[in-house]
Protein backbone atom coordinates (compact mmCIF):
# COMPACT_ATOMS: atom_id res chain seq x y z
CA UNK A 1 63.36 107.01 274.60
CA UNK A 2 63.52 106.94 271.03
CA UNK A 3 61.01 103.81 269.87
CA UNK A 4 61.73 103.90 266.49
CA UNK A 5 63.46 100.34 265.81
CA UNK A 6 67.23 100.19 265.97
CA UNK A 7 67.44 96.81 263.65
CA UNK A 8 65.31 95.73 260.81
CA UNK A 9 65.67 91.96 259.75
CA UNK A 10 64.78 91.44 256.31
CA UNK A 11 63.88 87.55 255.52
CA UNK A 12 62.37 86.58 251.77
CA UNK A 13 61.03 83.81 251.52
CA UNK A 14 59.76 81.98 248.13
CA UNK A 15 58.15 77.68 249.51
CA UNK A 16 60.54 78.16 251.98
CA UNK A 17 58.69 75.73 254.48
CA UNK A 18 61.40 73.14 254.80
CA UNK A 19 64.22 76.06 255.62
CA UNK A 20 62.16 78.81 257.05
CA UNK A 21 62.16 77.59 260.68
CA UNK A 22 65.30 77.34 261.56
CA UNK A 23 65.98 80.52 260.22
CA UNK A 24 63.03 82.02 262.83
CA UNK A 25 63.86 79.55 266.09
CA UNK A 26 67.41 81.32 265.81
CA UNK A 27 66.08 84.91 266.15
CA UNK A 28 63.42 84.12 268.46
CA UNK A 29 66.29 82.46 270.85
CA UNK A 30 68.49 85.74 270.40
CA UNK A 31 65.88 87.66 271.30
CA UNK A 32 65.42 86.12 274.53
CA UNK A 33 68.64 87.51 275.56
CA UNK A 34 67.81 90.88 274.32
CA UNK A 35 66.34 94.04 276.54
CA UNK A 36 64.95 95.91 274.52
CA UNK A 37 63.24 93.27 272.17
CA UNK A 38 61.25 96.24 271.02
CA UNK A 39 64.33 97.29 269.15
CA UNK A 40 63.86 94.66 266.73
CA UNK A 41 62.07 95.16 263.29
CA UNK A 42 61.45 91.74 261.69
CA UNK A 43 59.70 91.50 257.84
CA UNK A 44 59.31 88.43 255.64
CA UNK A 45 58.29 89.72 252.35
CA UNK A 46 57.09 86.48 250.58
CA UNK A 47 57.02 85.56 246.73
CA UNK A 48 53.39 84.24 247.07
CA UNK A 49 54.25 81.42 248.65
CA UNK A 50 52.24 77.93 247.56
CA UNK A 51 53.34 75.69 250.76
CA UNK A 52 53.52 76.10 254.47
CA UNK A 53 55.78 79.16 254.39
CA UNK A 54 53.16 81.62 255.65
CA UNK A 55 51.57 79.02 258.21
CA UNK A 56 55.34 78.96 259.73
CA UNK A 57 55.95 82.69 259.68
CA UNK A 58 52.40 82.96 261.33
CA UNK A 59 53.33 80.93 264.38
CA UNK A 60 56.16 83.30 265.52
CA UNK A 61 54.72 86.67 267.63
CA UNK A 62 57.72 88.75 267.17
CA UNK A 63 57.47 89.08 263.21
CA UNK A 64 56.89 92.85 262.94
CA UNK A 65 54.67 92.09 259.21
CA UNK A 66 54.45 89.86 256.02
CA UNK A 67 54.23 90.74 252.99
CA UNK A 68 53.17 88.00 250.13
CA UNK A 69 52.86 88.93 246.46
CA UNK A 70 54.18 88.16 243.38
CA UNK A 71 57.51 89.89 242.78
CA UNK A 72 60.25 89.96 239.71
CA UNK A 73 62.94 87.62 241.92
CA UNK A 74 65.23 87.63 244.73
CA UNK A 75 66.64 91.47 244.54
CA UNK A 76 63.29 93.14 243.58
CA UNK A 77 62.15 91.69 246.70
CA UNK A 78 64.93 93.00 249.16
CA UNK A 79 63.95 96.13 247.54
CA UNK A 80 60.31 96.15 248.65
CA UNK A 81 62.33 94.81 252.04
CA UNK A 82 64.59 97.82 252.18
CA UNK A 83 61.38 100.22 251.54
CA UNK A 84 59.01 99.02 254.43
CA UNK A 85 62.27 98.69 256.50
CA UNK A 86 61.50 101.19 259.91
CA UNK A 87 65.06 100.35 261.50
CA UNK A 88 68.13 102.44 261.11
CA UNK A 89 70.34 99.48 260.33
CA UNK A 90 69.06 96.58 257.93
CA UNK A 91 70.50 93.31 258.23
CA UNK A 92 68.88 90.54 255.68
CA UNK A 93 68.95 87.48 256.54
CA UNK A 94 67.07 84.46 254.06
CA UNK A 95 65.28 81.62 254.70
CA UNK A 96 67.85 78.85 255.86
CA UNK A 97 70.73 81.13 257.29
CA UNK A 98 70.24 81.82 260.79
CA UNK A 99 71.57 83.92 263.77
CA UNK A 100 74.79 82.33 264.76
CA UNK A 101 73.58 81.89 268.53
CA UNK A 102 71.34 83.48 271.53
CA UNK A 103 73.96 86.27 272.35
CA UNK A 104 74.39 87.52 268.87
CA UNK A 105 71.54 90.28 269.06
CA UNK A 106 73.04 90.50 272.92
CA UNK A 107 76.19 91.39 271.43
CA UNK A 108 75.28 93.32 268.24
CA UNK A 109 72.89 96.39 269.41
CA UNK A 110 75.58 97.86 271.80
CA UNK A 111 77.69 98.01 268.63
CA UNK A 112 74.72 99.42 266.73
CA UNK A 113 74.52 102.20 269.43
CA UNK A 114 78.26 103.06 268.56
CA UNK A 115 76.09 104.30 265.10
CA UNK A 116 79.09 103.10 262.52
CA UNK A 117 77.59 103.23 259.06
CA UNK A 118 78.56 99.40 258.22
CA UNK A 119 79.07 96.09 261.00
CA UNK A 120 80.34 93.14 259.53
CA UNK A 121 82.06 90.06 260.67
CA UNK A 122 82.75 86.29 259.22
CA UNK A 123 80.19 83.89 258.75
CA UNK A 124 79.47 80.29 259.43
CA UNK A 125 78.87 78.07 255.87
CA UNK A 126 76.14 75.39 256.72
CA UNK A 127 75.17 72.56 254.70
CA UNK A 128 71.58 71.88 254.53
CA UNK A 129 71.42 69.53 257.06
CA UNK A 130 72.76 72.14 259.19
CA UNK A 131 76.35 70.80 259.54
CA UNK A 132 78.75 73.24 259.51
CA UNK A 133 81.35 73.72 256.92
CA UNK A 134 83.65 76.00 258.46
CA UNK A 135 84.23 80.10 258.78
CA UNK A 136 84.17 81.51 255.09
CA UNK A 137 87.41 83.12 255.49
CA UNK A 138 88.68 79.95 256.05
CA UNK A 139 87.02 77.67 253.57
CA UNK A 140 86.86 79.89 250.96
CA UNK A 141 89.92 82.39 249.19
CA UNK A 142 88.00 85.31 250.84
CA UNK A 143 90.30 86.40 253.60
CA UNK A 144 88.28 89.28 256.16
CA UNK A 145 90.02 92.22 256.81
CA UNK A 146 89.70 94.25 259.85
CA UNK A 147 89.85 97.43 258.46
CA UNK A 148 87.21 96.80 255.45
CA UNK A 149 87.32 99.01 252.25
CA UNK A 150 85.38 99.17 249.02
CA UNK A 151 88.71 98.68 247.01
CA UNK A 152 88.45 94.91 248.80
CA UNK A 153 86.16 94.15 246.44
CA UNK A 154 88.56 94.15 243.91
CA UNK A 155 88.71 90.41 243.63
CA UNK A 156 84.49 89.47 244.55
CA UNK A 157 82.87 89.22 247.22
CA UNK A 158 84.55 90.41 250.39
CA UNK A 159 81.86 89.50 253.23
CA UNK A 160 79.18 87.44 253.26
CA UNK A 161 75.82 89.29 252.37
CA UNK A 162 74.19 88.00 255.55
CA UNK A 163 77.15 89.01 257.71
CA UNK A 164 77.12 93.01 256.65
CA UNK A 165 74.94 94.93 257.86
CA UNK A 166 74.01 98.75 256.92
CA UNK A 167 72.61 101.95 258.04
CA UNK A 168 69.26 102.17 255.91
CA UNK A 169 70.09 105.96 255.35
CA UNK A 170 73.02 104.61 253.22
CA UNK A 171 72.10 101.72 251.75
CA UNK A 172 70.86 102.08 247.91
CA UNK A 173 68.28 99.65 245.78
CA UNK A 174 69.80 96.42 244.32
CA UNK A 175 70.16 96.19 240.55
CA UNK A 176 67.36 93.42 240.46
CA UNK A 177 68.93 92.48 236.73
CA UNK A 178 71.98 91.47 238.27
CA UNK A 179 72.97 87.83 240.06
CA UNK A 180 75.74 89.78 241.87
CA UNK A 181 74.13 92.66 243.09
CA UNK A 182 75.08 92.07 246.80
CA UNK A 183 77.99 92.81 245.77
CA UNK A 184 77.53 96.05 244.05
CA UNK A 185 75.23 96.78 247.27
CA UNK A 186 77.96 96.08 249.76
CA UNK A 187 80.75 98.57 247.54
CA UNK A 188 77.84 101.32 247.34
CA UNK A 189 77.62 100.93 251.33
CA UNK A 190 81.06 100.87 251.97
CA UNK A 191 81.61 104.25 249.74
CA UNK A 192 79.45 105.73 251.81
CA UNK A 193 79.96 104.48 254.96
CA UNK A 194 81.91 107.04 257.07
CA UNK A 195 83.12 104.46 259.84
CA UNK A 196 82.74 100.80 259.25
CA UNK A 197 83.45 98.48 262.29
CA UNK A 198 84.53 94.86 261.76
CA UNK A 199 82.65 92.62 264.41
CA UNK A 200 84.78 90.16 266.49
CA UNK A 201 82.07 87.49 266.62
CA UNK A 202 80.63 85.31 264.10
CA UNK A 203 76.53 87.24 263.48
CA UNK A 204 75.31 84.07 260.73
CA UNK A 205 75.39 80.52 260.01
CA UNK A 206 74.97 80.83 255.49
CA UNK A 207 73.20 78.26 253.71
CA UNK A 208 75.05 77.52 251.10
CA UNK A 209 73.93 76.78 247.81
CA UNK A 210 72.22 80.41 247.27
CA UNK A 211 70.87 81.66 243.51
CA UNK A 212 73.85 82.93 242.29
CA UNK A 213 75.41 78.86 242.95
CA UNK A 214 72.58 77.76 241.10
CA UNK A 215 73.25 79.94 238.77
CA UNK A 216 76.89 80.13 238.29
CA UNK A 217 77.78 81.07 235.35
CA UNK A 218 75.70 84.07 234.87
CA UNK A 219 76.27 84.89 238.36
CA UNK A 220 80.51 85.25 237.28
CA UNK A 221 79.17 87.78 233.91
CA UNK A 222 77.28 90.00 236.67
CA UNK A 223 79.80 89.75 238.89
CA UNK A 224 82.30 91.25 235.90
CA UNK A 225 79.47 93.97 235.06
CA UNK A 226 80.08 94.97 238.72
CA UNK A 227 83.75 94.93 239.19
CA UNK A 228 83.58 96.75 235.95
CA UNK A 229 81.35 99.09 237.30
CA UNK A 230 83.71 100.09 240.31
CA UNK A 231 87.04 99.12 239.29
CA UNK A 232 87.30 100.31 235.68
CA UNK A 233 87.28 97.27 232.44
CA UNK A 234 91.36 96.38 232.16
CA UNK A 235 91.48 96.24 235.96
CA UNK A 236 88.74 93.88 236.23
CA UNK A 237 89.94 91.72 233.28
CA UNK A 238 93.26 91.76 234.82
CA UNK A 239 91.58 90.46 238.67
CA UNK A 240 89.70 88.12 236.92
CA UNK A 241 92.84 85.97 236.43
CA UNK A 242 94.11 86.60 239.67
CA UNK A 243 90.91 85.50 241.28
CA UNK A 244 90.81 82.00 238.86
CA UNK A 245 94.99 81.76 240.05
CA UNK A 246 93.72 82.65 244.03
CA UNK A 247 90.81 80.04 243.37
CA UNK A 248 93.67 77.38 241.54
CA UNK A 249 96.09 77.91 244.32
CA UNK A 250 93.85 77.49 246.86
CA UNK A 251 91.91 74.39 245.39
CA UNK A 252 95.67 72.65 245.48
CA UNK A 253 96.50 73.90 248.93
CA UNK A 254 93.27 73.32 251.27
CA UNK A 255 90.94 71.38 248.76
CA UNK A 256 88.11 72.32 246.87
CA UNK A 257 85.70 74.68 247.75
CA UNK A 258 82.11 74.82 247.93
């Protein structure tokens, strides 16, 4: 049998001690349901963390390694992620999202077996108390096709980062410049992805409120430097306004939006 891991999970973590548990109770309970347990790859590459991070990770057996330094951000450290990464699918998941429940991982490596380049599915929004806020196709504009393409990108962000997950062999280095590079990550995926399968369960609960929130407006001038990127400039300018009408509309129909 091949022992090489089937899954990496890729957490980063930056005085993540008030978030970082949840995040690790949620694997730890899918992986009671898993068995081959073995199959699972789990790094925490750490910004040099100054509170309780570490002592957290540290009390959890199945972490594969940690990894604290200093690093240049978010994307430069998914990067060192995606390099130390022995599974042939990464999935990253960040310090306050979690596994949706104990049958995800259950569910998920027979589909990994099935050796698709891409698995995605919808994802649970949580507030930070935990509470949910509903399925992002739902609660946001971003509908979830079935049959997912890179030209869905068109109009942002498709899927949610933490509900895609990629063959490593694919899966390229984030532009760690860029506020939006999940999304140029996910279209770079997708173009190469020779069969993508769309999941019909629910892999993460998302903590919302992520950098590129915090950072919004920058975050919408990368995201533009993408689209341009894949979609050409006058395309983009032109789905710009239809994503501000989509957002408008929507806003008016169902309320606004996180």
């Amino acid at each position: 049998m091949n022992d090489a891991p089937l899954l990496t999970i890729v957490t980063i973590t930056f005085n993540a001690e008030k978030f970082l548990e949840r995040t690790l109770r949620s694997v730890d309970a899918a992986l009671q349901n898993v068995g081959e347990p073995e199959r699972l790859e789990y790094l925490i590459i750490d910004a040099k963390s100054r509170d309780k991070t570490l002592e957290i990770a540290n009390r959890f057996t199945f972490i594969s390694n940690i990894v604290s330094e200093p690093d240049r951000g978010l994307y430069d450290a998914m990067n060192k992620g995606l390099a130390l990464a022995q599974g042939k699918y990464v999935w990253f998941l960040n310090a306050g999202d979690e596994i949706f429940d104990s049958n995800v991982l259950a569910r998920l490596f027979p589909e990994l077996y099935r050796n698709a380049e891409v698995v995605y599915s919808d994802a649970m929004l949580v507030r930070q108390d935990g509470s949910e806020v509903g399925l992002r196709s739902r609660v946001t504009p971003h509908t979830l096709p079935e049959d997912l393409k890179w030209q869905d990108f068109a109009l942002g962000m498709k899927v949610c980062h933490q509900a895609f997950i990629a063959k490593k062999s694919i899966a390229p280095l984030y532009d760690i410049e860029n506020l939006s590079a999940d999304i140029d990550w996910e279209i770079e995926c997708l173009k190469h992805s020779a069969q993508t399968k769309y999941l019909p369960f629910v892999l993460c609960r998302y903590l919302v409120g992520g950098l590129s929130v915090q950072n919004h407006r920058r975050s919408l001038l990368d995201r533009f430097k993408v689209l341009n990127k894949h979609f050409g400039f006058f395309p983009t300018v032109a789905n710009h306004f239809r994503i501000l009408l989509r957002g408008f509309i929507f806003a008016r129909t169902k309320g606004r939006y996180w």
